[in-house]
PDB file of N, CA and C in Angstrom:
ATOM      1  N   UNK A   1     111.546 101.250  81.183  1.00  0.00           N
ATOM      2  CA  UNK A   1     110.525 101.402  82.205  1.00  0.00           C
ATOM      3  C   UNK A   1     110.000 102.820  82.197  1.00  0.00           C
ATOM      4  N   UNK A   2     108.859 102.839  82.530  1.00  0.00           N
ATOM      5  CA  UNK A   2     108.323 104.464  83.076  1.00  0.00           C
ATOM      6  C   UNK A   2     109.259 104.858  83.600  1.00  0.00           C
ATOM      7  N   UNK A   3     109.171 106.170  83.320  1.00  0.00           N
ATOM      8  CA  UNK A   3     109.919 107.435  83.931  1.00  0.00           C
ATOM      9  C   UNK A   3     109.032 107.904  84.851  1.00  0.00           C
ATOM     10  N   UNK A   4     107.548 108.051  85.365  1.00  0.00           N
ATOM     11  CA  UNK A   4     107.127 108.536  86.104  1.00  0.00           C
ATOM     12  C   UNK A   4     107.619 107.768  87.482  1.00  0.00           C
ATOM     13  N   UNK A   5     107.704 106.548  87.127  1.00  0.00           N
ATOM     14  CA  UNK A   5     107.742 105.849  88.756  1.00  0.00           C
ATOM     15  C   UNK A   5     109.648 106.521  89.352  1.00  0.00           C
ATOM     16  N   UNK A   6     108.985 106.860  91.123  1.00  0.00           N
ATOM     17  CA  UNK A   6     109.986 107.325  91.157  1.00  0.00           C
ATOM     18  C   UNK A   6     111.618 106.085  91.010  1.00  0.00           C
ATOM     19  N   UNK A   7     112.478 106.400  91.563  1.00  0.00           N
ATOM     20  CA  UNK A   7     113.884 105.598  91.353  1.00  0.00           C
ATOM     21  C   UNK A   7     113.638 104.542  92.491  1.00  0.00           C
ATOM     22  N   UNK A   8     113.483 104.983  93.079  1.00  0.00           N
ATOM     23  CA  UNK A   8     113.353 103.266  94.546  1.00  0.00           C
ATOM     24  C   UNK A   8     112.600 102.105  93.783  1.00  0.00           C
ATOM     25  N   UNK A   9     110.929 102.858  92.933  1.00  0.00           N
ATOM     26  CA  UNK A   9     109.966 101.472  93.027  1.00  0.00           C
ATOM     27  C   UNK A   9     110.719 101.017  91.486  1.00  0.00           C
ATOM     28  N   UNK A  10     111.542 102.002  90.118  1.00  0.00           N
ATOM     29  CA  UNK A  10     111.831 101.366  89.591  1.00  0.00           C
ATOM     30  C   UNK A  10     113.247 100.366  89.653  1.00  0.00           C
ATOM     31  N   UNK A  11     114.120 100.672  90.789  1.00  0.00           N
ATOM     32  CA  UNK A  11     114.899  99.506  91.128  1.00  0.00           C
ATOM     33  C   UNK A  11     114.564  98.763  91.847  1.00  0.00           C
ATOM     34  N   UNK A  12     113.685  98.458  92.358  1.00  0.00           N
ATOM     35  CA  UNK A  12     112.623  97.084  93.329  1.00  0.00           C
ATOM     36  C   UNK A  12     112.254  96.586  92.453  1.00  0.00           C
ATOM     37  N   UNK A  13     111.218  97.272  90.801  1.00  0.00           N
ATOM     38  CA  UNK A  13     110.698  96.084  90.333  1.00  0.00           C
ATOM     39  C   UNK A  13     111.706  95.573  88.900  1.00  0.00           C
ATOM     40  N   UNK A  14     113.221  96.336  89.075  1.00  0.00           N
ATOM     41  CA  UNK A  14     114.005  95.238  88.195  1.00  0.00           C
ATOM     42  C   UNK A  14     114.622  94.087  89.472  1.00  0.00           C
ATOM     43  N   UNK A  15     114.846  93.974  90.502  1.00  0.00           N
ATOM     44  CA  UNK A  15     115.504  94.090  91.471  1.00  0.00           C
ATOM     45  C   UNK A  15     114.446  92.429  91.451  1.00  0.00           C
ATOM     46  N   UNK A  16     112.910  92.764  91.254  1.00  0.00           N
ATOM     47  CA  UNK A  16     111.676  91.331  91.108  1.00  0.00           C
ATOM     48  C   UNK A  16     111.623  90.658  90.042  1.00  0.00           C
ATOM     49  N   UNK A  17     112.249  91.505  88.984  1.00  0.00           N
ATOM     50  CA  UNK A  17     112.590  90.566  87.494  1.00  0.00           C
ATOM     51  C   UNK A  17     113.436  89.625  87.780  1.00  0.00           C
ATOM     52  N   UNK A  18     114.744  89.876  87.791  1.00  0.00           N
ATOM     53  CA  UNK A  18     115.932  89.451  88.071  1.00  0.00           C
ATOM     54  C   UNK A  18     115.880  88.096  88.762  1.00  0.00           C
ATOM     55  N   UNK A  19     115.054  88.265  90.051  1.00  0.00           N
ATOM     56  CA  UNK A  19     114.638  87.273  91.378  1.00  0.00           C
ATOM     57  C   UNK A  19     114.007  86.293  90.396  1.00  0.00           C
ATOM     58  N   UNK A  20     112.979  86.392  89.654  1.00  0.00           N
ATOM     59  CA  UNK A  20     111.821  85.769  89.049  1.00  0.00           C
ATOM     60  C   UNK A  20     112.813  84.660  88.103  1.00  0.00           C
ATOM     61  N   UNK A  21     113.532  85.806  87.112  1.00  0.00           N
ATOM     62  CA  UNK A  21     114.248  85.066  86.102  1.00  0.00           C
ATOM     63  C   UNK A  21     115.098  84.150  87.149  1.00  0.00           C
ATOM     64  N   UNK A  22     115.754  84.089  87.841  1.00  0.00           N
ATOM     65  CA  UNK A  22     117.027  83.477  88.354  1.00  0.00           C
ATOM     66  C   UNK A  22     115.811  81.852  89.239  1.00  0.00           C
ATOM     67  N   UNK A  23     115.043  82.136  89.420  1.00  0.00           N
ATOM     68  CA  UNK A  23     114.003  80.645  90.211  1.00  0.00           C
ATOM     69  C   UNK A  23     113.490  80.404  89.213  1.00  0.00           C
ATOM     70  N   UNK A  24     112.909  81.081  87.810  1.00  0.00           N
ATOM     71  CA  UNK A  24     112.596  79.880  86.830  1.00  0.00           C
ATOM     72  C   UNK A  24     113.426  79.201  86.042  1.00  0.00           C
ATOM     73  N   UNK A  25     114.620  79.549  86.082  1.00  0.00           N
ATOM     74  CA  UNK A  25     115.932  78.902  85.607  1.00  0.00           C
ATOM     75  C   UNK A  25     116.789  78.283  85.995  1.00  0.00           C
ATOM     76  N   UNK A  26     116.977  77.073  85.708  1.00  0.00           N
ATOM     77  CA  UNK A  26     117.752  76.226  86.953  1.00  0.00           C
ATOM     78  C   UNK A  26     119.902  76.037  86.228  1.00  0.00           C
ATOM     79  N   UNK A  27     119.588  77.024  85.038  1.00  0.00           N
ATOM     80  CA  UNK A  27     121.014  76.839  84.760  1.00  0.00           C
ATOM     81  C   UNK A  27     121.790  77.952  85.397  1.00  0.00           C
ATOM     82  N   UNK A  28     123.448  77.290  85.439  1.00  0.00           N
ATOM     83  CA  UNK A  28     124.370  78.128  86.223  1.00  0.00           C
ATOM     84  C   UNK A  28     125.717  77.400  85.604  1.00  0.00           C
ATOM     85  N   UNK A  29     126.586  78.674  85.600  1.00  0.00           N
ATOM     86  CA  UNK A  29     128.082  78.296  85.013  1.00  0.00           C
ATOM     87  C   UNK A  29     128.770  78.193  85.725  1.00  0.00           C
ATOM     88  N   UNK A  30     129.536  77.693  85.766  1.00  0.00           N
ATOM     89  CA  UNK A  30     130.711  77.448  86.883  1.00  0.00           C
ATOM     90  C   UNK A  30     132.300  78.051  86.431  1.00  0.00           C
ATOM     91  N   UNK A  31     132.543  78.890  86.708  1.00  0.00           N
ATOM     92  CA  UNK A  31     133.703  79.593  86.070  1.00  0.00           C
ATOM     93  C   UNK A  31     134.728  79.594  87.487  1.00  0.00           C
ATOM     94  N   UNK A  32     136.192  79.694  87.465  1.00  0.00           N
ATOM     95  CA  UNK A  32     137.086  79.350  88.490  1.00  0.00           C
ATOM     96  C   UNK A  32     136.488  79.153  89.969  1.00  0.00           C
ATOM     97  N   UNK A  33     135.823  78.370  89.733  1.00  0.00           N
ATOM     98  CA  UNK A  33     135.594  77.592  91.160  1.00  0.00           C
ATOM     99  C   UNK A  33     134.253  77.949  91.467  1.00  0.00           C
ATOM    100  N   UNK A  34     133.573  79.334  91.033  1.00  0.00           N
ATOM    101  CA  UNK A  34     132.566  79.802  91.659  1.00  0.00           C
ATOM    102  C   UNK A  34     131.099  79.695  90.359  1.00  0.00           C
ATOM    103  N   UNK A  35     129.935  79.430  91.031  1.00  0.00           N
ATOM    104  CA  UNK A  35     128.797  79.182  90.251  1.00  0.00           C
ATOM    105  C   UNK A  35     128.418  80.184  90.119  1.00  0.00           C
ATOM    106  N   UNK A  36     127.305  80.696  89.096  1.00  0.00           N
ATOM    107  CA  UNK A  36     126.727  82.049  88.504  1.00  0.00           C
ATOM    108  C   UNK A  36     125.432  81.786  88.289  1.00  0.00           C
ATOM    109  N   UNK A  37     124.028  82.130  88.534  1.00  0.00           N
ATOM    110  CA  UNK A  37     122.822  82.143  87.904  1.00  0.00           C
ATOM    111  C   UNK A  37     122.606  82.261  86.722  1.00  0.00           C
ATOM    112  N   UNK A  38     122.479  81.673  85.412  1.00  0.00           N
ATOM    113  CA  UNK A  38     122.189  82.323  84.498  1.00  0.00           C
ATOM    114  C   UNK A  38     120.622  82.806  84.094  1.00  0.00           C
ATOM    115  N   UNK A  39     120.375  84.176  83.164  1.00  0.00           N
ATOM    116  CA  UNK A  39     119.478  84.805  83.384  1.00  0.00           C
ATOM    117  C   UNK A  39     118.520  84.466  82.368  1.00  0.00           C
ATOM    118  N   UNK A  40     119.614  84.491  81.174  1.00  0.00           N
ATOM    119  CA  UNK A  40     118.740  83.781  80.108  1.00  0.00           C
ATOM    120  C   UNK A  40     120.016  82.977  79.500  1.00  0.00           C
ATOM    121  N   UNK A  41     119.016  82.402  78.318  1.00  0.00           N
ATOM    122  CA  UNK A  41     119.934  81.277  77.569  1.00  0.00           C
ATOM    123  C   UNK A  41     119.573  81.316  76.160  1.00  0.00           C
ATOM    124  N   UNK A  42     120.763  81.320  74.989  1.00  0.00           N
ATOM    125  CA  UNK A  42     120.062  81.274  73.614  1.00  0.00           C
ATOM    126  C   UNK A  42     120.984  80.320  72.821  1.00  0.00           C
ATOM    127  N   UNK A  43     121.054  79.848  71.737  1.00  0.00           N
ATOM    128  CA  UNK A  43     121.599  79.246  71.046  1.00  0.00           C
ATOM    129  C   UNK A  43     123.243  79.707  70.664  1.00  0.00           C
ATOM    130  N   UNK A  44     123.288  80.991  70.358  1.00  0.00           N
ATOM    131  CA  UNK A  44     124.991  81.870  70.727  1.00  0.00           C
ATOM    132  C   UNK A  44     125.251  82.480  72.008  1.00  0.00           C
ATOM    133  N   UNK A  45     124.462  82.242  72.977  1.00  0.00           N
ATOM    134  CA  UNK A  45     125.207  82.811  73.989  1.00  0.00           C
ATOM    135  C   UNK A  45     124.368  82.502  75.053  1.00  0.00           C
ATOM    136  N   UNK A  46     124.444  83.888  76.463  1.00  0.00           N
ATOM    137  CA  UNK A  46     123.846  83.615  78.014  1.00  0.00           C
ATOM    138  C   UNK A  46     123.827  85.068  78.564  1.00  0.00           C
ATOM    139  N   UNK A  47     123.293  85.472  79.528  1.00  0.00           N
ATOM    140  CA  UNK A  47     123.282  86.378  79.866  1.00  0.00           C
ATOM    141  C   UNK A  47     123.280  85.869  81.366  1.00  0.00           C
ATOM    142  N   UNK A  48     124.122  86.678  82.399  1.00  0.00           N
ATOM    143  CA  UNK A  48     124.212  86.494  83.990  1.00  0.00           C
ATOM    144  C   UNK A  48     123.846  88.185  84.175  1.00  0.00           C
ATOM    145  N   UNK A  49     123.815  88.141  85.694  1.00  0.00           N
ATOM    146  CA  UNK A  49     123.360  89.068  86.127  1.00  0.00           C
ATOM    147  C   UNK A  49     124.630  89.918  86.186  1.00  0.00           C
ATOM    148  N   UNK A  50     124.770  91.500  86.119  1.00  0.00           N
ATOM    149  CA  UNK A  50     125.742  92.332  85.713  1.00  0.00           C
ATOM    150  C   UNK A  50     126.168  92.604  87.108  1.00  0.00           C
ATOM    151  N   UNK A  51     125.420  92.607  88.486  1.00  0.00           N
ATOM    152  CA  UNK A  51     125.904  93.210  89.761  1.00  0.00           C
ATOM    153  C   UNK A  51     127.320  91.928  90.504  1.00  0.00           C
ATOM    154  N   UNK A  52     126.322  90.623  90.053  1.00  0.00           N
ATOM    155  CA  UNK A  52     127.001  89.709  90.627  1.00  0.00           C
ATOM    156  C   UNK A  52     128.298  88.614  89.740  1.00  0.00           C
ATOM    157  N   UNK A  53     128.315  88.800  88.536  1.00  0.00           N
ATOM    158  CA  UNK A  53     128.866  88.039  87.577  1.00  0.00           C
ATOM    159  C   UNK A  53     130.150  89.398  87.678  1.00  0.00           C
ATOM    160  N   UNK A  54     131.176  88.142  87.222  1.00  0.00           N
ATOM    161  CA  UNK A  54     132.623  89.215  87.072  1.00  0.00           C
ATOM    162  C   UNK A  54     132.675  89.144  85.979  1.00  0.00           C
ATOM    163  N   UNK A  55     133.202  89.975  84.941  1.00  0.00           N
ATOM    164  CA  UNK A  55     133.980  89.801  83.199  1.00  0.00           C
ATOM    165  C   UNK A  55     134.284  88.656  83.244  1.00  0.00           C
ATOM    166  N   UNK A  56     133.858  87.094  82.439  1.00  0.00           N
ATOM    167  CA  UNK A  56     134.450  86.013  82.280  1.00  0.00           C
ATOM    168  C   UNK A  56     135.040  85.849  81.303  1.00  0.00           C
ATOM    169  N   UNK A  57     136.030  85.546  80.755  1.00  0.00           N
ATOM    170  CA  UNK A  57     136.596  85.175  79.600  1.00  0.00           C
ATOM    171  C   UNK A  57     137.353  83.578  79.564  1.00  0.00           C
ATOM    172  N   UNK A  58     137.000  83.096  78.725  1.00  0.00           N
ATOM    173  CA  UNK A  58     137.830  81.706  78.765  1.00  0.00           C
ATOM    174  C   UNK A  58     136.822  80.361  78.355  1.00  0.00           C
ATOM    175  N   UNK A  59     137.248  79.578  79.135  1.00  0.00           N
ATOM    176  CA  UNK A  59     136.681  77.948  79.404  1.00  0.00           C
ATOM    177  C   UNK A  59     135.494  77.909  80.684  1.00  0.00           C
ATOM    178  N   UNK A  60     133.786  77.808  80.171  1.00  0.00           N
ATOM    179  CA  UNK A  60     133.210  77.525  81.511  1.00  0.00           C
ATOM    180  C   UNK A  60     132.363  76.110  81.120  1.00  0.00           C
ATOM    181  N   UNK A  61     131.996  76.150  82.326  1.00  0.00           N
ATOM    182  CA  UNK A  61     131.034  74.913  82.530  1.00  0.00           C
ATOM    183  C   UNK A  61     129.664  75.265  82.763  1.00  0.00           C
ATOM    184  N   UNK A  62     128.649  74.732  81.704  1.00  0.00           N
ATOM    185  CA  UNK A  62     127.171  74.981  81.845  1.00  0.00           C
ATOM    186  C   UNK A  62     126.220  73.457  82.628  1.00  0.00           C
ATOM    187  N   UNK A  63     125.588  74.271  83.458  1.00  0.00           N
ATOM    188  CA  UNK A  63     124.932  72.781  84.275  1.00  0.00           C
ATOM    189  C   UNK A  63     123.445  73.323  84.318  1.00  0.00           C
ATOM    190  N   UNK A  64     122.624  72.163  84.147  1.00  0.00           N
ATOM    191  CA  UNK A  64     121.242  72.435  84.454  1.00  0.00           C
ATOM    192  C   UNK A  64     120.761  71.468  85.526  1.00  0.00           C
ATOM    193  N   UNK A  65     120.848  72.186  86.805  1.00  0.00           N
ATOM    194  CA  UNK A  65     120.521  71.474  87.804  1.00  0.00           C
ATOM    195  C   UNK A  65     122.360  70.993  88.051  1.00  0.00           C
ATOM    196  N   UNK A  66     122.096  69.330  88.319  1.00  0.00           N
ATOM    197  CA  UNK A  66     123.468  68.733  88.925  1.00  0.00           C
ATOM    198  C   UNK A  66     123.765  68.287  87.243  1.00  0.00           C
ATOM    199  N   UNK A  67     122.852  68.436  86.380  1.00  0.00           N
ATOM    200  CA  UNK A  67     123.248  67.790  84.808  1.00  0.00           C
ATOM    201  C   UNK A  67     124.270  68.732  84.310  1.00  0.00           C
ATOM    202  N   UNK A  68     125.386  68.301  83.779  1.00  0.00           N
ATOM    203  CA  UNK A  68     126.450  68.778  83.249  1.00  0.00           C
ATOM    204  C   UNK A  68     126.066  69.263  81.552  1.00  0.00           C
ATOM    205  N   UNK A  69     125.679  69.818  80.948  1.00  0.00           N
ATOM    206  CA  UNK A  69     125.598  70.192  79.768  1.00  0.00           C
ATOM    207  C   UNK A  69     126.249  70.368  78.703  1.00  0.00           C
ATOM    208  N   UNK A  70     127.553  71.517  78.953  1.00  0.00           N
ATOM    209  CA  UNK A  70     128.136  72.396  77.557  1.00  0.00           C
ATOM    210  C   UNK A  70     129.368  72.921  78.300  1.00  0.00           C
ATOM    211  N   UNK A  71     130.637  72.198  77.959  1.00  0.00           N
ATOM    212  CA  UNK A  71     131.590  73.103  78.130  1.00  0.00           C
ATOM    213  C   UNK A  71     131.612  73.931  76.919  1.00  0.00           C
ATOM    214  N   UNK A  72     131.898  75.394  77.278  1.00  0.00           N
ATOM    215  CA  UNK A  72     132.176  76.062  76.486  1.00  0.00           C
ATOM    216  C   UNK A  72     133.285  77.343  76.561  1.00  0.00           C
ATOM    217  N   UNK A  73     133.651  77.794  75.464  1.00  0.00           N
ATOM    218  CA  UNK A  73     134.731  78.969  75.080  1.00  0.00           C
ATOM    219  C   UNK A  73     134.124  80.449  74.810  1.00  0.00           C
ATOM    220  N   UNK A  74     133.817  81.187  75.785  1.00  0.00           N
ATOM    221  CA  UNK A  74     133.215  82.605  75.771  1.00  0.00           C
ATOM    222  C   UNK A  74     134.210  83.787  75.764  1.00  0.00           C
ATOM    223  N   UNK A  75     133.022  84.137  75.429  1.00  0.00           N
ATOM    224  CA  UNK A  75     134.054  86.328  75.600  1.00  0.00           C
ATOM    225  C   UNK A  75     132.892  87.093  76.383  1.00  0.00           C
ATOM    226  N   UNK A  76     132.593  87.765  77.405  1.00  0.00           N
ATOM    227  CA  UNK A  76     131.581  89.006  77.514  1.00  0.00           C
ATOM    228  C   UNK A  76     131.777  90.048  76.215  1.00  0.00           C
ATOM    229  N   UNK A  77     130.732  90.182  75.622  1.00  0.00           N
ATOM    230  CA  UNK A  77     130.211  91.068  74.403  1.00  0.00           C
ATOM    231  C   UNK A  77     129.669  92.083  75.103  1.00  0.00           C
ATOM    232  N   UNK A  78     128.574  92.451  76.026  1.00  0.00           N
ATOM    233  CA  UNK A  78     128.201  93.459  76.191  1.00  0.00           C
ATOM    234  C   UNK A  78     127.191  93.693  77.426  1.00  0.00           C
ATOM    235  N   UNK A  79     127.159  94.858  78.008  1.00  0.00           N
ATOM    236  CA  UNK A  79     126.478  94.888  79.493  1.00  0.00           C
ATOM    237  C   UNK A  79     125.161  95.965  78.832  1.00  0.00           C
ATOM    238  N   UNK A  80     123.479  95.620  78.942  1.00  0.00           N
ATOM    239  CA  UNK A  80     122.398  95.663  78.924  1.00  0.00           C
ATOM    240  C   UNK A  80     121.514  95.496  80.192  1.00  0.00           C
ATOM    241  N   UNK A  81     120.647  96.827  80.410  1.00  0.00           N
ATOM    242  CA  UNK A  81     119.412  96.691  81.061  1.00  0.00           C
ATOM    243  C   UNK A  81     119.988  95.554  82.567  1.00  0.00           C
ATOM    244  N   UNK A  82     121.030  95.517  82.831  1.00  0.00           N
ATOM    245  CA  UNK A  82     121.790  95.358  84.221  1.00  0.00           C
ATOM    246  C   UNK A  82     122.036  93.625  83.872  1.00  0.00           C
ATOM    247  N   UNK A  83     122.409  93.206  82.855  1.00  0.00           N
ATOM    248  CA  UNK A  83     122.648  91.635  82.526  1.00  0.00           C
ATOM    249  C   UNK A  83     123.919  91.663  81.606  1.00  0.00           C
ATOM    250  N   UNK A  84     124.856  91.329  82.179  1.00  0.00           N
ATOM    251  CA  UNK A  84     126.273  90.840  81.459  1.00  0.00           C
ATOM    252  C   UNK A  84     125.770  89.734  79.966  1.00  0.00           C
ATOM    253  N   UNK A  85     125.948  90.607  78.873  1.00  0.00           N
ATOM    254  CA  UNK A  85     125.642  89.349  77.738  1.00  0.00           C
ATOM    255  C   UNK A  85     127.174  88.658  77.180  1.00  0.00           C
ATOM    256  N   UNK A  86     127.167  87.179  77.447  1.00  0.00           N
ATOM    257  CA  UNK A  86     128.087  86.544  77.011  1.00  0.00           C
ATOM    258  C   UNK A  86     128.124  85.898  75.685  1.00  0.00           C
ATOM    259  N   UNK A  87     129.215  85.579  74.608  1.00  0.00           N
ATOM    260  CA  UNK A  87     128.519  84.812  73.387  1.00  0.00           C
ATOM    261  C   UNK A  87     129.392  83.727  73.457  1.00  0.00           C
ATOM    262  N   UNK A  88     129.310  82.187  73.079  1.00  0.00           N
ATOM    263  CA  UNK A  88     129.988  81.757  72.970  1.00  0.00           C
ATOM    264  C   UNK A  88     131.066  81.816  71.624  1.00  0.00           C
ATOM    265  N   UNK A  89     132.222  81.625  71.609  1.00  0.00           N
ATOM    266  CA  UNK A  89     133.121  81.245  70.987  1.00  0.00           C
ATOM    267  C   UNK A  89     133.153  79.624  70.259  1.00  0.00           C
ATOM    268  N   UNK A  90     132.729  78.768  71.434  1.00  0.00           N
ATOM    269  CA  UNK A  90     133.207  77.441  71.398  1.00  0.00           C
ATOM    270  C   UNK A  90     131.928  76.442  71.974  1.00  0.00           C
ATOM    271  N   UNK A  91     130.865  76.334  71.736  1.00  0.00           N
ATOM    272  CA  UNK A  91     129.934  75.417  72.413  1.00  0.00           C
ATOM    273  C   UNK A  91     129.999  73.778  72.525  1.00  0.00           C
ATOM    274  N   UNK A  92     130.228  73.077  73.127  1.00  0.00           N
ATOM    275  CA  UNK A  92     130.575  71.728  73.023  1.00  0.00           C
ATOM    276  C   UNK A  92     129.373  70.909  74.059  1.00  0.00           C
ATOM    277  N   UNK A  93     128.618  69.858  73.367  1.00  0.00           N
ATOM    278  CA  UNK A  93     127.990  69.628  74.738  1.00  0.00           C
ATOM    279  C   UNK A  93     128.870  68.453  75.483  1.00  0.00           C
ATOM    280  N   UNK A  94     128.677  68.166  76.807  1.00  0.00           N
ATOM    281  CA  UNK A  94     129.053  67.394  77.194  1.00  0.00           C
ATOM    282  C   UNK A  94     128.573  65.844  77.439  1.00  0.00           C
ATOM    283  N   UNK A  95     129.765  65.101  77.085  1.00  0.00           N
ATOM    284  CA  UNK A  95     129.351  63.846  77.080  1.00  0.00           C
ATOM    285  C   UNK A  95     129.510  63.258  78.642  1.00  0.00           C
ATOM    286  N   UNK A  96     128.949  61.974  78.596  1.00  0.00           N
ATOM    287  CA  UNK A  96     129.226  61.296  79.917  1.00  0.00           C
ATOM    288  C   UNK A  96     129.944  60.002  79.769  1.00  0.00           C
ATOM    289  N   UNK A  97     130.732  59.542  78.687  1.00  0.00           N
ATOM    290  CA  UNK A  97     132.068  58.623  78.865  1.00  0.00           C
ATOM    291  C   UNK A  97     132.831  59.183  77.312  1.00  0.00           C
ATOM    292  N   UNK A  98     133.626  58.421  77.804  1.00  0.00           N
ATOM    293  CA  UNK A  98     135.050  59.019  76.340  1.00  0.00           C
ATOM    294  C   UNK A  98     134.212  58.600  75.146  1.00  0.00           C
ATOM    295  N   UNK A  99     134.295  59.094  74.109  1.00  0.00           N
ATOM    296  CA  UNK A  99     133.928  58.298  72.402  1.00  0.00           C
ATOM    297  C   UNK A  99     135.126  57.195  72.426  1.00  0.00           C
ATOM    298  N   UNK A 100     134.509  56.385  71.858  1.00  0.00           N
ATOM    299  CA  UNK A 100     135.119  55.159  71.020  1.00  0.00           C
ATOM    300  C   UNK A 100     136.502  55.393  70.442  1.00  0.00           C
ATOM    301  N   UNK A 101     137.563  54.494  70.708  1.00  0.00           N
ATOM    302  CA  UNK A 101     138.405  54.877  69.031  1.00  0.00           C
ATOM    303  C   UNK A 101     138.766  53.826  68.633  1.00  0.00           C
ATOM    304  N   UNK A 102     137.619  53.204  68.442  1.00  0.00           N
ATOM    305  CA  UNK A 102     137.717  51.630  67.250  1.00  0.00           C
ATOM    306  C   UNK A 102     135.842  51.676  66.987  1.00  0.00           C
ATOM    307  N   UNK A 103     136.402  50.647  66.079  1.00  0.00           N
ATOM    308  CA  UNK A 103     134.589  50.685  64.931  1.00  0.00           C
ATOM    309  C   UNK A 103     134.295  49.269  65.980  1.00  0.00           C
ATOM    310  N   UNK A 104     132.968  49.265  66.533  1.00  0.00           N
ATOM    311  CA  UNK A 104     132.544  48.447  66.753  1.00  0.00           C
ATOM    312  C   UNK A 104     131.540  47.472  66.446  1.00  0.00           C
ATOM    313  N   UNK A 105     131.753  45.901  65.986  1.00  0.00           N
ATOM    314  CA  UNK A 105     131.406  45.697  64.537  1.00  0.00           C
ATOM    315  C   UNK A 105     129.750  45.065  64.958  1.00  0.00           C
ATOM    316  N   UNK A 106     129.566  44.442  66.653  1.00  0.00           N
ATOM    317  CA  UNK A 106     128.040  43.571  66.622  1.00  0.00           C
ATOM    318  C   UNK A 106     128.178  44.829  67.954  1.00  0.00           C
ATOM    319  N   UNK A 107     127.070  45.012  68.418  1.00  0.00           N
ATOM    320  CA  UNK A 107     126.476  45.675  69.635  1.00  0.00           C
ATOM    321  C   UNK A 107     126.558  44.449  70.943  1.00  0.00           C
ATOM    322  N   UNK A 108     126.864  44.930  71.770  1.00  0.00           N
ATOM    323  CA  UNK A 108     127.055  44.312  72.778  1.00  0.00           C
ATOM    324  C   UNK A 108     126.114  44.383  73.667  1.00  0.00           C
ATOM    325  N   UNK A 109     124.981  43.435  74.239  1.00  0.00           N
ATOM    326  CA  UNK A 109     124.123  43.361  75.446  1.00  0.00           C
ATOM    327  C   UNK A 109     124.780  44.065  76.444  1.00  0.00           C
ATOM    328  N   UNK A 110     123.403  44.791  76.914  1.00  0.00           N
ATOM    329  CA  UNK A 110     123.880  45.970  77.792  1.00  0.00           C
ATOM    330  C   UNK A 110     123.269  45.521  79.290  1.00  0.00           C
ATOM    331  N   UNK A 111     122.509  44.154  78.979  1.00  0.00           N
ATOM    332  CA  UNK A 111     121.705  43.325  80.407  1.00  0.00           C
ATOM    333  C   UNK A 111     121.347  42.233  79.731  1.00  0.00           C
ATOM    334  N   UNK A 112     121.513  41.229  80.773  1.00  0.00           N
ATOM    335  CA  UNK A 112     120.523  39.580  80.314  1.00  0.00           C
ATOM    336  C   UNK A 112     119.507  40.280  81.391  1.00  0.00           C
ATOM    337  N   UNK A 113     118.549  39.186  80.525  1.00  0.00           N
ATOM    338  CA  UNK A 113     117.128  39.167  81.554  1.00  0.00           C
ATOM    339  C   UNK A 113     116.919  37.529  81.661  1.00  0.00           C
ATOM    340  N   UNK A 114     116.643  37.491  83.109  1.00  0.00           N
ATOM    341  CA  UNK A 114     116.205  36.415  83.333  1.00  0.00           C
ATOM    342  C   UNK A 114     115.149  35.689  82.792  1.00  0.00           C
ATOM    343  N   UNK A 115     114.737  34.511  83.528  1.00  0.00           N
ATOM    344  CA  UNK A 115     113.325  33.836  82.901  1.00  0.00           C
ATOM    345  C   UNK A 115     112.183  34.029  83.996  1.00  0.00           C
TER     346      UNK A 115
END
C-alpha cells in the first residue's frame, strides 16, 4: 500500500479488504470445534485471516455453505500481508455414503414411475 496514507486510513482499508473477501466467500473450516472464514482458496492450499485464525495443524473440515467438501491434512506454511497461508498435506473430497466393497453387476432402479 501507499506509504503516504497515514496508519489509521491504511488499516481501515485492509481492515475493508478482509470484510469484502470474507462475504464473497462462503467457505469456512472447521478445526476443534470452532469455524474459520476462509480468505482465499487454491488448489494446494487456503489462506484464513491471521488476527482471528490460531496455528492449525492436523485434520480439518472444508464446507461451502452447509455443503461438506474436503477433509483435509494441513500444516500453516506462512503468515503474509495479515492472512495465515495454509497448504494442504492431504486433500480428500468428501463423499456422502461409504464406497462399495463388492462389484455391482446390473444397476439397480433408483424410482418406479407410475402410469
Amino acid at each position: 500500500m501507499s506509504e503516504f496514507l497515514p496508519k489509521e486510513v491504511r488499516e481501515g482499508l485492509e481492515r475493508a479488504r478482509k470484510a469484502s473477501l470474507r462475504k464473497k466467500n462462503r467457505l469456512r473450516v472447521e478445526a476443534e470445534g470452532s469455524y474459520f472464514s476462509v480468505l482465499r482458496f487454491w488448489e494446494t492450499g487456503f489462506a484464513l485471516d491471521a488476527e482471528t485464525a490460531p496455528h492449525l495443524r492436523g485434520l480439518v473440515d472444508v464446507f461451502d455453505g452447509p455443503r461438506h467438501l474436503y477433509q483435509a491434512l494441513i500444516v500453516a506454511s506462512s503468515e503474509e500481508d495479515g492472512e495465515l497461508i495454509f497448504e494442504f498435506k492431504r486433500n480428500t473430497a468428501a463423499k456422502d455414503k461409504a464406497p462399495l466393497d463388492f462389484y455391482r453387476e446390473t444397476p439397480e432402479p433408483i424410482a418406479l414411475l407410475s402410469k
